[in-house]
C-alpha atoms as a PDB file:
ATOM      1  CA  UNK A   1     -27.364  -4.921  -1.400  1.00  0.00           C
ATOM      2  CA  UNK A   2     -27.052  -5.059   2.531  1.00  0.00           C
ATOM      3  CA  UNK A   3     -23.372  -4.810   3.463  1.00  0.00           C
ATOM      4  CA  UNK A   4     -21.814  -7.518   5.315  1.00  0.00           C
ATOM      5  CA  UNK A   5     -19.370  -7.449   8.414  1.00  0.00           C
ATOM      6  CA  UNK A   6     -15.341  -8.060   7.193  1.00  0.00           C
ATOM      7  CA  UNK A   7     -14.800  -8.589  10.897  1.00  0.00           C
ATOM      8  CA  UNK A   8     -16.996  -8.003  14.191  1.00  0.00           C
ATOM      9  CA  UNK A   9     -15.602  -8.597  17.580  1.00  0.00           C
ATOM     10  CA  UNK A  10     -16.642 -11.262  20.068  1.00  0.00           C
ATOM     11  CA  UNK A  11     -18.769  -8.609  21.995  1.00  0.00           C
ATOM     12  CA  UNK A  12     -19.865  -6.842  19.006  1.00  0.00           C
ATOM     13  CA  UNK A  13     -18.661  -3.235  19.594  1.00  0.00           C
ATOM     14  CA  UNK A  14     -16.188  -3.184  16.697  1.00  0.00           C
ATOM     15  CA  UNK A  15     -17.544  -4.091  13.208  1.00  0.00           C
ATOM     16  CA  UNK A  16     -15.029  -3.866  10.085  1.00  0.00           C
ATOM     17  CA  UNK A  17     -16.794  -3.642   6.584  1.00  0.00           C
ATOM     18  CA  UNK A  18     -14.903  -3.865   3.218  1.00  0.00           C
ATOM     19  CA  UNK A  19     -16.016  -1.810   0.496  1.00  0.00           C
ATOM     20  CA  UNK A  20     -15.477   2.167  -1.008  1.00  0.00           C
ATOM     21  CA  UNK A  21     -17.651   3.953   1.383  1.00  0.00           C
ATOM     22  CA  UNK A  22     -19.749   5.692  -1.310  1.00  0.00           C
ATOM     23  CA  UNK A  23     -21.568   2.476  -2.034  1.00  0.00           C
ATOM     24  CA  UNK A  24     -21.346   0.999   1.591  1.00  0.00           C
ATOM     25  CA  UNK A  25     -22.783   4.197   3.501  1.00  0.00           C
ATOM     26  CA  UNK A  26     -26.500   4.404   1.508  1.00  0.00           C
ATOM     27  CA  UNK A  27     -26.790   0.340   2.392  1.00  0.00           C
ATOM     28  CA  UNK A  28     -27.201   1.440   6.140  1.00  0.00           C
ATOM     29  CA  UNK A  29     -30.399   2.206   7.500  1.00  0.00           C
ATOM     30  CA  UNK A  30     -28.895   3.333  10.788  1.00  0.00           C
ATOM     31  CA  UNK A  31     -28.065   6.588  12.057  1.00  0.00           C
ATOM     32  CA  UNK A  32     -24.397   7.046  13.730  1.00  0.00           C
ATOM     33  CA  UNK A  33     -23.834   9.275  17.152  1.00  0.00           C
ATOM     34  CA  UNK A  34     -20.642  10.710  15.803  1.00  0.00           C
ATOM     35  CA  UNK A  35     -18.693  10.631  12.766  1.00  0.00           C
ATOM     36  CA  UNK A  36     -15.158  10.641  12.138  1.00  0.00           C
ATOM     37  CA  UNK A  37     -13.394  11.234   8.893  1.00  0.00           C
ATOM     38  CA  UNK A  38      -9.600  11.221   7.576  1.00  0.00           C
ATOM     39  CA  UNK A  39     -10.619  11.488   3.819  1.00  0.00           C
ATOM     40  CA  UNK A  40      -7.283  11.234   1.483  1.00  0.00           C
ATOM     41  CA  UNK A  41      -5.250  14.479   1.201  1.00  0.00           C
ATOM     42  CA  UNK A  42      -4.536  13.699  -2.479  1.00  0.00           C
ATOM     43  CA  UNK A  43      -0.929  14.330  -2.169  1.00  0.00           C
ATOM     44  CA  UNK A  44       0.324  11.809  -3.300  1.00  0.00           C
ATOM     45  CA  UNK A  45       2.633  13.432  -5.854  1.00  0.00           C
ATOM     46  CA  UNK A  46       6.257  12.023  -5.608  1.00  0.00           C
ATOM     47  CA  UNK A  47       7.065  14.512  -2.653  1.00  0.00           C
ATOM     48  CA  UNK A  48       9.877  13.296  -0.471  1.00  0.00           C
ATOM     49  CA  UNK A  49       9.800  13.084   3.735  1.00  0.00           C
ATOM     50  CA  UNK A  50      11.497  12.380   6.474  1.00  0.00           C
ATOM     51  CA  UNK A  51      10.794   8.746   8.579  1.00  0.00           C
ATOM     52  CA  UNK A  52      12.868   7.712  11.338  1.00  0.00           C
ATOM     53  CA  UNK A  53      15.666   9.789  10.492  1.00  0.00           C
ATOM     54  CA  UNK A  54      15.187   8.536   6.515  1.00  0.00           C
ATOM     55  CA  UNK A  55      14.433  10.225   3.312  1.00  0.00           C
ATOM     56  CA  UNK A  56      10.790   8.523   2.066  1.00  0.00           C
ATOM     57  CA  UNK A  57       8.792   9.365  -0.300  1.00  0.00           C
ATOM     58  CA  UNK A  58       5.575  10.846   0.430  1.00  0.00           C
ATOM     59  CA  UNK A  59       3.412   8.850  -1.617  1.00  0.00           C
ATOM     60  CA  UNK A  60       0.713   6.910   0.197  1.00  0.00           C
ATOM     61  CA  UNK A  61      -1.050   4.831  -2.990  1.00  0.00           C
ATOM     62  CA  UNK A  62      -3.775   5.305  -5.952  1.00  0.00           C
ATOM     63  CA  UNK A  63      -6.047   6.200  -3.315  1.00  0.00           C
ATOM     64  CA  UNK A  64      -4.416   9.658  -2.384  1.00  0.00           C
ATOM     65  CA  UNK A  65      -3.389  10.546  -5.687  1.00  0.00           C
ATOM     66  CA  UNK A  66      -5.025  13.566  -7.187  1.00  0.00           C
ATOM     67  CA  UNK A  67      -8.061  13.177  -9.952  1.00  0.00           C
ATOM     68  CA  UNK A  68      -7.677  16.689 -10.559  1.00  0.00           C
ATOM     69  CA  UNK A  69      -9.755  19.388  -8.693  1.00  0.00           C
ATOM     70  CA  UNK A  70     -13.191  19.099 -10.284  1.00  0.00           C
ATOM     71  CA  UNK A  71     -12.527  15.631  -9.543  1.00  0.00           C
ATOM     72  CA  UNK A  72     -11.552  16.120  -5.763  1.00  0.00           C
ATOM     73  CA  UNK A  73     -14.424  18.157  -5.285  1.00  0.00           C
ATOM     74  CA  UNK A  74     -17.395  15.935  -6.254  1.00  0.00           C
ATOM     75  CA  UNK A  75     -15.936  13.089  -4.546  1.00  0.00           C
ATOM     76  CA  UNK A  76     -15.816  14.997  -0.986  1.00  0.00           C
ATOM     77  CA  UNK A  77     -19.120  16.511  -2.133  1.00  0.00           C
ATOM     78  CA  UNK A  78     -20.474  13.315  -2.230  1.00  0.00           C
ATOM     79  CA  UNK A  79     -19.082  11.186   0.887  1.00  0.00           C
ATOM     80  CA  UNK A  80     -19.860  14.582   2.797  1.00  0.00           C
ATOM     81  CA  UNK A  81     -23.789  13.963   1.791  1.00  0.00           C
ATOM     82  CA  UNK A  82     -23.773  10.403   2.043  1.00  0.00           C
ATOM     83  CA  UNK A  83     -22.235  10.703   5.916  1.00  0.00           C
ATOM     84  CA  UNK A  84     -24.718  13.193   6.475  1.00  0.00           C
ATOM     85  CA  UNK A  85     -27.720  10.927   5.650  1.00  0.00           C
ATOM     86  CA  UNK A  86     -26.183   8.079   8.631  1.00  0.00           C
ATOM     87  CA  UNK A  87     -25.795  11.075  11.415  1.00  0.00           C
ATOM     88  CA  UNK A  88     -27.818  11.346  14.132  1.00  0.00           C
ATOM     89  CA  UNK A  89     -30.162  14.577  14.427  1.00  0.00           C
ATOM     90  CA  UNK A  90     -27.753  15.569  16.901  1.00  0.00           C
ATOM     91  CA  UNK A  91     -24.582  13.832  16.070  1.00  0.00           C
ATOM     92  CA  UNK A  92     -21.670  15.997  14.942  1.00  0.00           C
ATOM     93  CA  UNK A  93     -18.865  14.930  12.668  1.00  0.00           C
ATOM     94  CA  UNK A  94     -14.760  15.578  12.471  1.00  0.00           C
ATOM     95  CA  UNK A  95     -12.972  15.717   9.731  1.00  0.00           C
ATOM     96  CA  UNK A  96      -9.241  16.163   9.778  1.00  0.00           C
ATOM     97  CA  UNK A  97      -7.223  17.719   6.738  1.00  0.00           C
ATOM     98  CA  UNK A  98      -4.290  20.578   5.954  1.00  0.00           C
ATOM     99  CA  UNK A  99      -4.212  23.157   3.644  1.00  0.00           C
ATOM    100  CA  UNK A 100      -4.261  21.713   0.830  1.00  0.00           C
ATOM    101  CA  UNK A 101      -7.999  20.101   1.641  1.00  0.00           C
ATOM    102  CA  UNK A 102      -9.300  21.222   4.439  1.00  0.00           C
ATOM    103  CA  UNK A 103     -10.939  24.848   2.983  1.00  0.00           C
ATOM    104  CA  UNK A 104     -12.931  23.061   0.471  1.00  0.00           C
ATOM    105  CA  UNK A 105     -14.242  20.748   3.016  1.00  0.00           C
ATOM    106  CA  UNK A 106     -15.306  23.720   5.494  1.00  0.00           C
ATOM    107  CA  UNK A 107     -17.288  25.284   2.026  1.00  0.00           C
ATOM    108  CA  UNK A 108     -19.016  22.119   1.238  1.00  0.00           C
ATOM    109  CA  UNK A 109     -20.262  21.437   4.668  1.00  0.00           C
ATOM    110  CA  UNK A 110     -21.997  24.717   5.450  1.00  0.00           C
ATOM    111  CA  UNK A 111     -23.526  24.247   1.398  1.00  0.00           C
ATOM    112  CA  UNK A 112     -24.699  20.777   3.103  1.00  0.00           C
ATOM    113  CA  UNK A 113     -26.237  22.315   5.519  1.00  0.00           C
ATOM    114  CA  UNK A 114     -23.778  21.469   8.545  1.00  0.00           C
ATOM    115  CA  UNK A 115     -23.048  23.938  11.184  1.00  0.00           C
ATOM    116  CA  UNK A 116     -19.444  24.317  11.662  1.00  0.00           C
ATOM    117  CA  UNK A 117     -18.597  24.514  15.226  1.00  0.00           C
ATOM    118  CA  UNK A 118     -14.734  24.807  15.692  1.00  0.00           C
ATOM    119  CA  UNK A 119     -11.717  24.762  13.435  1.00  0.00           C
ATOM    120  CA  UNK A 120      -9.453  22.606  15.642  1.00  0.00           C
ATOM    121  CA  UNK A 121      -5.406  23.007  14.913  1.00  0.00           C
ATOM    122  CA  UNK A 122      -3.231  20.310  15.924  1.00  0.00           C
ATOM    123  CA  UNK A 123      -0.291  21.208  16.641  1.00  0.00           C
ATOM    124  CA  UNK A 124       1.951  17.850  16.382  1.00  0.00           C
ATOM    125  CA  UNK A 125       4.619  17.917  18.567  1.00  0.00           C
ATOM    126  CA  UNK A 126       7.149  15.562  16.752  1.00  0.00           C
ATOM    127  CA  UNK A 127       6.929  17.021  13.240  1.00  0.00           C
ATOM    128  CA  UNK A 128       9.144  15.442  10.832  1.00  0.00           C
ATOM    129  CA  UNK A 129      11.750  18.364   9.570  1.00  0.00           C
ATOM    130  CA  UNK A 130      11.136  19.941   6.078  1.00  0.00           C
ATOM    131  CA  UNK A 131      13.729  19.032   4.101  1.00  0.00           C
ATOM    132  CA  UNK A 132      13.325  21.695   0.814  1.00  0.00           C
ATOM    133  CA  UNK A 133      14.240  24.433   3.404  1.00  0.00           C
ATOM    134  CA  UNK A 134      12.470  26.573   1.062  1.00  0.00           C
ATOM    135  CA  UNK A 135       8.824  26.553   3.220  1.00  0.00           C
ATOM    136  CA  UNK A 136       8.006  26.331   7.224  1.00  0.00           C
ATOM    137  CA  UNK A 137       8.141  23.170   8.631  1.00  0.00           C
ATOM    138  CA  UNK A 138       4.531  21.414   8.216  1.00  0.00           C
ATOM    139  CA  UNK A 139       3.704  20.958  12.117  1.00  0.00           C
ATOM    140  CA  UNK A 140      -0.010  21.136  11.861  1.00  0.00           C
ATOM    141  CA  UNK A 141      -3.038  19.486  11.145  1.00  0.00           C
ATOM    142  CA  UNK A 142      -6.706  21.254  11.114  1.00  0.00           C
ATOM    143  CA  UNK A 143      -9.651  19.297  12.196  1.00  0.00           C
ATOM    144  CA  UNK A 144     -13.102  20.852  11.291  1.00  0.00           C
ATOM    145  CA  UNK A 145     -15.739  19.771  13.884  1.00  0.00           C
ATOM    146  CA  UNK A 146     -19.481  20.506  13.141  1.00  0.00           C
ATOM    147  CA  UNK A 147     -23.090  19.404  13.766  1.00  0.00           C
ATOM    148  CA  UNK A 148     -25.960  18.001  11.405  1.00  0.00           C
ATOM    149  CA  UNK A 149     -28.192  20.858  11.630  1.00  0.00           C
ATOM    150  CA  UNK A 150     -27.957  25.110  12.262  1.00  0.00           C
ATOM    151  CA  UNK A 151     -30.957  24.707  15.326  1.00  0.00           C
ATOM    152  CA  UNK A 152     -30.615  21.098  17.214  1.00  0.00           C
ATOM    153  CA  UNK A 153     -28.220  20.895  19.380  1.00  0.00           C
ATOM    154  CA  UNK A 154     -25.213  19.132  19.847  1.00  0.00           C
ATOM    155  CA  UNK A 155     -23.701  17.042  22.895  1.00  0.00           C
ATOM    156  CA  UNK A 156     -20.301  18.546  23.954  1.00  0.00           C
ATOM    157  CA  UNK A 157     -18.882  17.239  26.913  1.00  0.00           C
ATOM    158  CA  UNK A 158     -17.849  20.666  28.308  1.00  0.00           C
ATOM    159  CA  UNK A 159     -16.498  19.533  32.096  1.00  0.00           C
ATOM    160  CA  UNK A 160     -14.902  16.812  30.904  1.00  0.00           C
ATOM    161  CA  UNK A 161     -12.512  18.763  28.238  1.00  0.00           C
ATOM    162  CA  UNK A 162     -12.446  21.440  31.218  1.00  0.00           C
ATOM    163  CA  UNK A 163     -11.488  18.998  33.356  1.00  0.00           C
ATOM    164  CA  UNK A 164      -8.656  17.655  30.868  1.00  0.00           C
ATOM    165  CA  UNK A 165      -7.617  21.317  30.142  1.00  0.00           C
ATOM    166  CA  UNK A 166      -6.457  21.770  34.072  1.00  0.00           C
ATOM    167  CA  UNK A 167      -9.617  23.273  34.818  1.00  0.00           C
ATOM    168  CA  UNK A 168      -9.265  26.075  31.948  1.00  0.00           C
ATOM    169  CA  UNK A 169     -11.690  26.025  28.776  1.00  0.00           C
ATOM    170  CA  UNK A 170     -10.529  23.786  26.686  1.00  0.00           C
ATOM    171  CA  UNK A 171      -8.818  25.707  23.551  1.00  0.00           C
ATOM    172  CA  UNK A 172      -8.648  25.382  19.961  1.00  0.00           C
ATOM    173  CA  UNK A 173      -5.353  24.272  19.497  1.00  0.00           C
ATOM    174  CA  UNK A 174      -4.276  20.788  20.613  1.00  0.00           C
ATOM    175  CA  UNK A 175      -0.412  20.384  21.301  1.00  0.00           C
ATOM    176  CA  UNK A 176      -0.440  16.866  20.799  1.00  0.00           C
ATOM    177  CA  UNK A 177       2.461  14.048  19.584  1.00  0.00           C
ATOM    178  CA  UNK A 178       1.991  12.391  16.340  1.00  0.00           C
ATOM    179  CA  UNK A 179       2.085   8.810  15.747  1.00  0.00           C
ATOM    180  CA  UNK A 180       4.510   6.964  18.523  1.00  0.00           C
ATOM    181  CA  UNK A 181       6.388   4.250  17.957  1.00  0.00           C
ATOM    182  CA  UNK A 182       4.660   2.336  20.661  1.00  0.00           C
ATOM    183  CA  UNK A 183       0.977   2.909  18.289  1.00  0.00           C
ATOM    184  CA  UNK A 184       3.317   1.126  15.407  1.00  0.00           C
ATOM    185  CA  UNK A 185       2.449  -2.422  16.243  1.00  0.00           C
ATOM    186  CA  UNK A 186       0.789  -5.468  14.432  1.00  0.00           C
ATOM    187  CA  UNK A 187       2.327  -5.652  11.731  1.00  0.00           C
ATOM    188  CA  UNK A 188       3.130  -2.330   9.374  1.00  0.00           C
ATOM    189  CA  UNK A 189       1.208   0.896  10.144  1.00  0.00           C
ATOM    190  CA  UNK A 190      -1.237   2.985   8.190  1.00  0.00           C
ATOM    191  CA  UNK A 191       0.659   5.230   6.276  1.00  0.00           C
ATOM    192  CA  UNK A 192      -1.629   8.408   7.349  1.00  0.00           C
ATOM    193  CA  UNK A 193      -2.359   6.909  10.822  1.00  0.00           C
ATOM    194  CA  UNK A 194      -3.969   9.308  13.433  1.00  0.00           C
ATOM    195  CA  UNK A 195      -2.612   8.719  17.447  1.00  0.00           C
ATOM    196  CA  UNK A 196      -4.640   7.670  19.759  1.00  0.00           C
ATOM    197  CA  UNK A 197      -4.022  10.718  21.918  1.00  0.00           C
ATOM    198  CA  UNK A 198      -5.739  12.904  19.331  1.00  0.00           C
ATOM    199  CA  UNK A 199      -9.164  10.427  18.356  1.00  0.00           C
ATOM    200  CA  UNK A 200      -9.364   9.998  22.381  1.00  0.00           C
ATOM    201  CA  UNK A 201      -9.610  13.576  22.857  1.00  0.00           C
ATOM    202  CA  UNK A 202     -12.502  13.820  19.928  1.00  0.00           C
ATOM    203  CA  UNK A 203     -14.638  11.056  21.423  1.00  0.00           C
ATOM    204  CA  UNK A 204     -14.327  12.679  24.936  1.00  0.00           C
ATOM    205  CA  UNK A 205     -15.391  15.412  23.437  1.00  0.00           C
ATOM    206  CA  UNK A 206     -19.034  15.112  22.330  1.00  0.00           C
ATOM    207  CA  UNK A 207     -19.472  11.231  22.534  1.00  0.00           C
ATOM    208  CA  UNK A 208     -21.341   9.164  25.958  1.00  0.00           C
ATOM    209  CA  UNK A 209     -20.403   5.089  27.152  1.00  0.00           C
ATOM    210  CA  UNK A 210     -22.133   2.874  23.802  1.00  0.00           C
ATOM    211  CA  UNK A 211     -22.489   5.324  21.419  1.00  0.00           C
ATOM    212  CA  UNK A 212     -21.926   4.664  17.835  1.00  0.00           C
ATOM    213  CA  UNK A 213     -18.943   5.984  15.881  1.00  0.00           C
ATOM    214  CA  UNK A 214     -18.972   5.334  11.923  1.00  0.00           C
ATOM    215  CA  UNK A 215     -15.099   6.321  10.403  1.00  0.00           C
ATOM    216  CA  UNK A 216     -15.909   5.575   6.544  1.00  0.00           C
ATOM    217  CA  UNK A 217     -12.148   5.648   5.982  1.00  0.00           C
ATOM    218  CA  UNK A 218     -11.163   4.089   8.974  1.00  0.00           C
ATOM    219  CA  UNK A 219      -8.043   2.505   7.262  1.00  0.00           C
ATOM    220  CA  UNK A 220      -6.038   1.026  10.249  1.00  0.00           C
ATOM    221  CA  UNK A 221      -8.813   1.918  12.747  1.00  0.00           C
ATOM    222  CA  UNK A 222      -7.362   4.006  15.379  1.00  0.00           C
ATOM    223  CA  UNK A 223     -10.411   5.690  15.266  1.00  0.00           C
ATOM    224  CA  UNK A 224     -12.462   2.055  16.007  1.00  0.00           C
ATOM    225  CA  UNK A 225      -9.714   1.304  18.900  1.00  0.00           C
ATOM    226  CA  UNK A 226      -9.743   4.995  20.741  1.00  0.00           C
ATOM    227  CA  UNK A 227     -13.661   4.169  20.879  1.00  0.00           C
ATOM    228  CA  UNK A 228     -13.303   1.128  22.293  1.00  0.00           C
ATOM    229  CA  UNK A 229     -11.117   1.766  24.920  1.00  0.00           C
ATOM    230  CA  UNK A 230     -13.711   4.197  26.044  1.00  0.00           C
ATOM    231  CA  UNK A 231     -16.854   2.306  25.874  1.00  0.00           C
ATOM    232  CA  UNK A 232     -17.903   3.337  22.481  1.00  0.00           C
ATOM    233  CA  UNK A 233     -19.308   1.259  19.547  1.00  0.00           C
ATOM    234  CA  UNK A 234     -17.281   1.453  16.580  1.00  0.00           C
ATOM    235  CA  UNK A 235     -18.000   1.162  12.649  1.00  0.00           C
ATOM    236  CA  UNK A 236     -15.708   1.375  10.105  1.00  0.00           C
ATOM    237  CA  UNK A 237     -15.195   1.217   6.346  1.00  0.00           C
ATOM    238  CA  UNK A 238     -11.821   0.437   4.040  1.00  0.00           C
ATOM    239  CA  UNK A 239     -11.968  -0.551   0.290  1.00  0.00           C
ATOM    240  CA  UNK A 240      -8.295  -1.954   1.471  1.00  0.00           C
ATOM    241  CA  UNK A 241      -8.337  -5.694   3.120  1.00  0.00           C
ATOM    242  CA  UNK A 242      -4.629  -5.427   4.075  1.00  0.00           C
ATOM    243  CA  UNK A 243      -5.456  -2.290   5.839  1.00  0.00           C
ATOM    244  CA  UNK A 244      -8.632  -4.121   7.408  1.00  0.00           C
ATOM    245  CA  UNK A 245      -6.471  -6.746   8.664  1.00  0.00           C
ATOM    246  CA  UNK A 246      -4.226  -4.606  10.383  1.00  0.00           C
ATOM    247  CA  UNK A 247      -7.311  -3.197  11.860  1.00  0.00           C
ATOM    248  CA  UNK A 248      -8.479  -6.803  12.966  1.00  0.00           C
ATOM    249  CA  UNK A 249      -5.423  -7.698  14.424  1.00  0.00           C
ATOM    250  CA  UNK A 250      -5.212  -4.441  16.794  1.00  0.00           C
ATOM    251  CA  UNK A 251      -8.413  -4.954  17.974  1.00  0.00           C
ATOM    252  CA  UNK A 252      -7.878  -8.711  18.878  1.00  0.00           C
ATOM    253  CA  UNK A 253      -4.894  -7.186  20.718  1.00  0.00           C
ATOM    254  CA  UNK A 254      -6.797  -5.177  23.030  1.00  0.00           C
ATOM    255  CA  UNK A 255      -9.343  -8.182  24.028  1.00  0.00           C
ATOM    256  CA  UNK A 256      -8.267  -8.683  27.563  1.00  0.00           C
ATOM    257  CA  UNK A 257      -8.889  -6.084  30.351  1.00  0.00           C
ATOM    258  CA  UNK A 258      -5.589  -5.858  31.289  1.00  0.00           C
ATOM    259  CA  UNK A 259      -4.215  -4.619  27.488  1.00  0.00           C
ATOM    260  CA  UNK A 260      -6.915  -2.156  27.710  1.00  0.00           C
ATOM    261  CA  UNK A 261      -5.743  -0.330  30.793  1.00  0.00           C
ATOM    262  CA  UNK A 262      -1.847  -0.372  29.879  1.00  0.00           C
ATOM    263  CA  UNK A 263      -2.900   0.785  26.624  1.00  0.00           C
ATOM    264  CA  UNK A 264      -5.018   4.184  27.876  1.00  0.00           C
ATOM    265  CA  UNK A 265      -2.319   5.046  30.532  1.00  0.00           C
ATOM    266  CA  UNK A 266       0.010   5.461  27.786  1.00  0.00           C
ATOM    267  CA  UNK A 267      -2.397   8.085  25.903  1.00  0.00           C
ATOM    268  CA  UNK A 268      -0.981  11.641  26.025  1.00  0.00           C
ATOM    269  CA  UNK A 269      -2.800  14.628  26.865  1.00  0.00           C
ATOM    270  CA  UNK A 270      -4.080  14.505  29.680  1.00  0.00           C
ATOM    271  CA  UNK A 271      -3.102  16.127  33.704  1.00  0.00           C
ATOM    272  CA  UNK A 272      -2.198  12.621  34.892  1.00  0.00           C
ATOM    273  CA  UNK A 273      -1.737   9.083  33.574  1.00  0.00           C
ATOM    274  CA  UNK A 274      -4.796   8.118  35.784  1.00  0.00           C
ATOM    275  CA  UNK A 275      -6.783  10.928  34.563  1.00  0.00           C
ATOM    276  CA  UNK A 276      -8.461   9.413  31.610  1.00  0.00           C
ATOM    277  CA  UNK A 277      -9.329   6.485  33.700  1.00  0.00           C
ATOM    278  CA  UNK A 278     -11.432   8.783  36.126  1.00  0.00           C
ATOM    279  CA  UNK A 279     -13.056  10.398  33.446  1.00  0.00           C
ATOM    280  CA  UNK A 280     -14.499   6.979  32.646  1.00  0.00           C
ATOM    281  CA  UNK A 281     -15.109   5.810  35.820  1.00  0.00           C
ATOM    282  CA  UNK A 282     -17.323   9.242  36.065  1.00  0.00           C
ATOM    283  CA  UNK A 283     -18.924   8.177  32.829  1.00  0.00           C
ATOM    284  CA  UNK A 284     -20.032   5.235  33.977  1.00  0.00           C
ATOM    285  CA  UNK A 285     -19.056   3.667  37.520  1.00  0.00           C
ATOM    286  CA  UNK A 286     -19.692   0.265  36.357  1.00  0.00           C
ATOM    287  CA  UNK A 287     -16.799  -0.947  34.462  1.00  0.00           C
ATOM    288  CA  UNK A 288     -18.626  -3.916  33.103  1.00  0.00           C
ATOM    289  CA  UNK A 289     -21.137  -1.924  31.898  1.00  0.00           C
ATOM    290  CA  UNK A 290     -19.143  -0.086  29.298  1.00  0.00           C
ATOM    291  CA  UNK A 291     -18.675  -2.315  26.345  1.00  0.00           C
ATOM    292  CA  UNK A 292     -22.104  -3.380  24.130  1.00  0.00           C
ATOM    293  CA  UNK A 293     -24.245  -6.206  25.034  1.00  0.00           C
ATOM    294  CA  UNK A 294     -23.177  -9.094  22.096  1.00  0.00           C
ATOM    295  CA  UNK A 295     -25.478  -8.299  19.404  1.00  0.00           C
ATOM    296  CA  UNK A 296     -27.453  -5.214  20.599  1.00  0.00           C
ATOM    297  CA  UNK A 297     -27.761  -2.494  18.309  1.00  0.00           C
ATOM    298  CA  UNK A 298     -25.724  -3.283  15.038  1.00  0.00           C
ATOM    299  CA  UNK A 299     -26.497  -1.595  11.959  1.00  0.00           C
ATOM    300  CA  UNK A 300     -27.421  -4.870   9.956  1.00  0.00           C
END
């Protein structure tokens, strides 16, 4: 059965598709430039957290809760392979995770066949407090970042990350915030919702202008709205439609020019707040020239 669009944007670059990404993904006979992934954590266990200066509980919904480890196992196994099939020969993919996910993910992709290139810790700079006071304060994220195969290689945009770094090789450890309030808009957020200062630093990283980036748990879509705000082509995939929505609605939001430039000058990470918009106007010194032709190039 061919999949069909939940949403695509007037220009095309931003296609929404509802559906568990296990039975979407093998529909596609299209191969993505770059993949990135925010599986569930399956920790959804009745844990408690801190929220705007609140006690919350750390539950997220039936979709993060654990099957049990055998269970947890086959199921990254499996979306793993299937994402694997849609990459490019030399597309890589990024998965973020913690502890409690992330090893089991860096096992199954070198049994795939992956190369794994880096091991990428985000360090969050806001961390919300631990309030057991019996463990370290969780202030870190890991994000796994490898290629489709050992021998072909890979695009990494080393100048630009220089460039971004002050000039330095970029390192392995990312100081950057999590989620802002200013990122909470349109209506409630995603409760595992990645900034925008961390996906724009990925797709910097190894992606060119109208490339193709596939997120099959793209949830709220930061991933889809990072992408466009740099040129790229976005896919994603949600068995949620509220979540879907959301997505819909942030990416009407960013529609006019304007939005789109206040919107990357507040991104973090970077020397200046006019740096990331050099970096694009390296990229590609015609501005109108970034964003997809209307109905070049989409997957079905």
């Amino acid at each position: 059965m061919t999949p069909t669009a939940f949403y695509k944007s007037p220009n095309r670059d931003f296609t929404l598709v509802e559906g568990d990404t296990l039975a979407v993904l093998p529909a596609f006979d299209f191969e993505f430039d770059m993949i990135f992934a925010d599986p569930p954590y399956f920790l959804s266990n009745g844990g408690i957290s801190v929220h705007a200066g609140r006690q919350v509980c750390v539950d997220k919904g039936p979709w993060d809760k654990s099957p049990g480890r055998a269970a947890e196992r086959a199921f990254t196994r499996a979306w793993l392979a299937a994402a694997r099939e849609k990459l490019s020969p030399n597309g890589t993919i990024w998965i973020s995770g913690t502890f409690h996910n992330i090893f089991i993910v860096a096992q199954l992709l070198e049994e795939l066949g992956f190369r794994l290139l880096n091991a990428v810790t985000w360090e969050k700079t806001n961390p919300p407090p631990n309030l057991s006071r019996r463990v370290l304060t969780h202030a870190t994220e890991i994000l796994l970042w490898a290629r489709k195969f050992p021998k072909i290689p890979h695009r990494y945009n080393y100048e630009t990350l220089r460039a971004i770094a002050g000039g330095k090789q970029m390192r392995d450890l990312w100081r950057l915030p999590a989620i802002a309030p200013w990122e909470k808009t349109n209506g409630a957020k995603h409760p595992t919702q990645k900034p925008l200062s961390l996906l724009t630093r990925i797709l910097l990283s190894c992606t060119k202008p109208n490339d193709w980036i596939l997120d099959p748990f793209c949830g709220s879509a930061t991933t889809g709205i990072a992408a466009n705000l740099l040129g790229r082509r976005f896919l994603g995939i949600d068995a949620d439609p509220g979540f879907l929505r959301l997505a819909q609605t942030r990416r009407a939001a960013i529609d006019a020019p304007l939005a789109r430039q206040t919107l990357r000058r507040r991104i973090q990470g970077f020397q200046s707040p006019s740096q990331l918009e050099t970096i694009l106007e390296q990229e590609n010194p015609s501005p109108n020239n970034r964003l997809a032709e209307p109905g070049l190039g989409l997957p079905f």
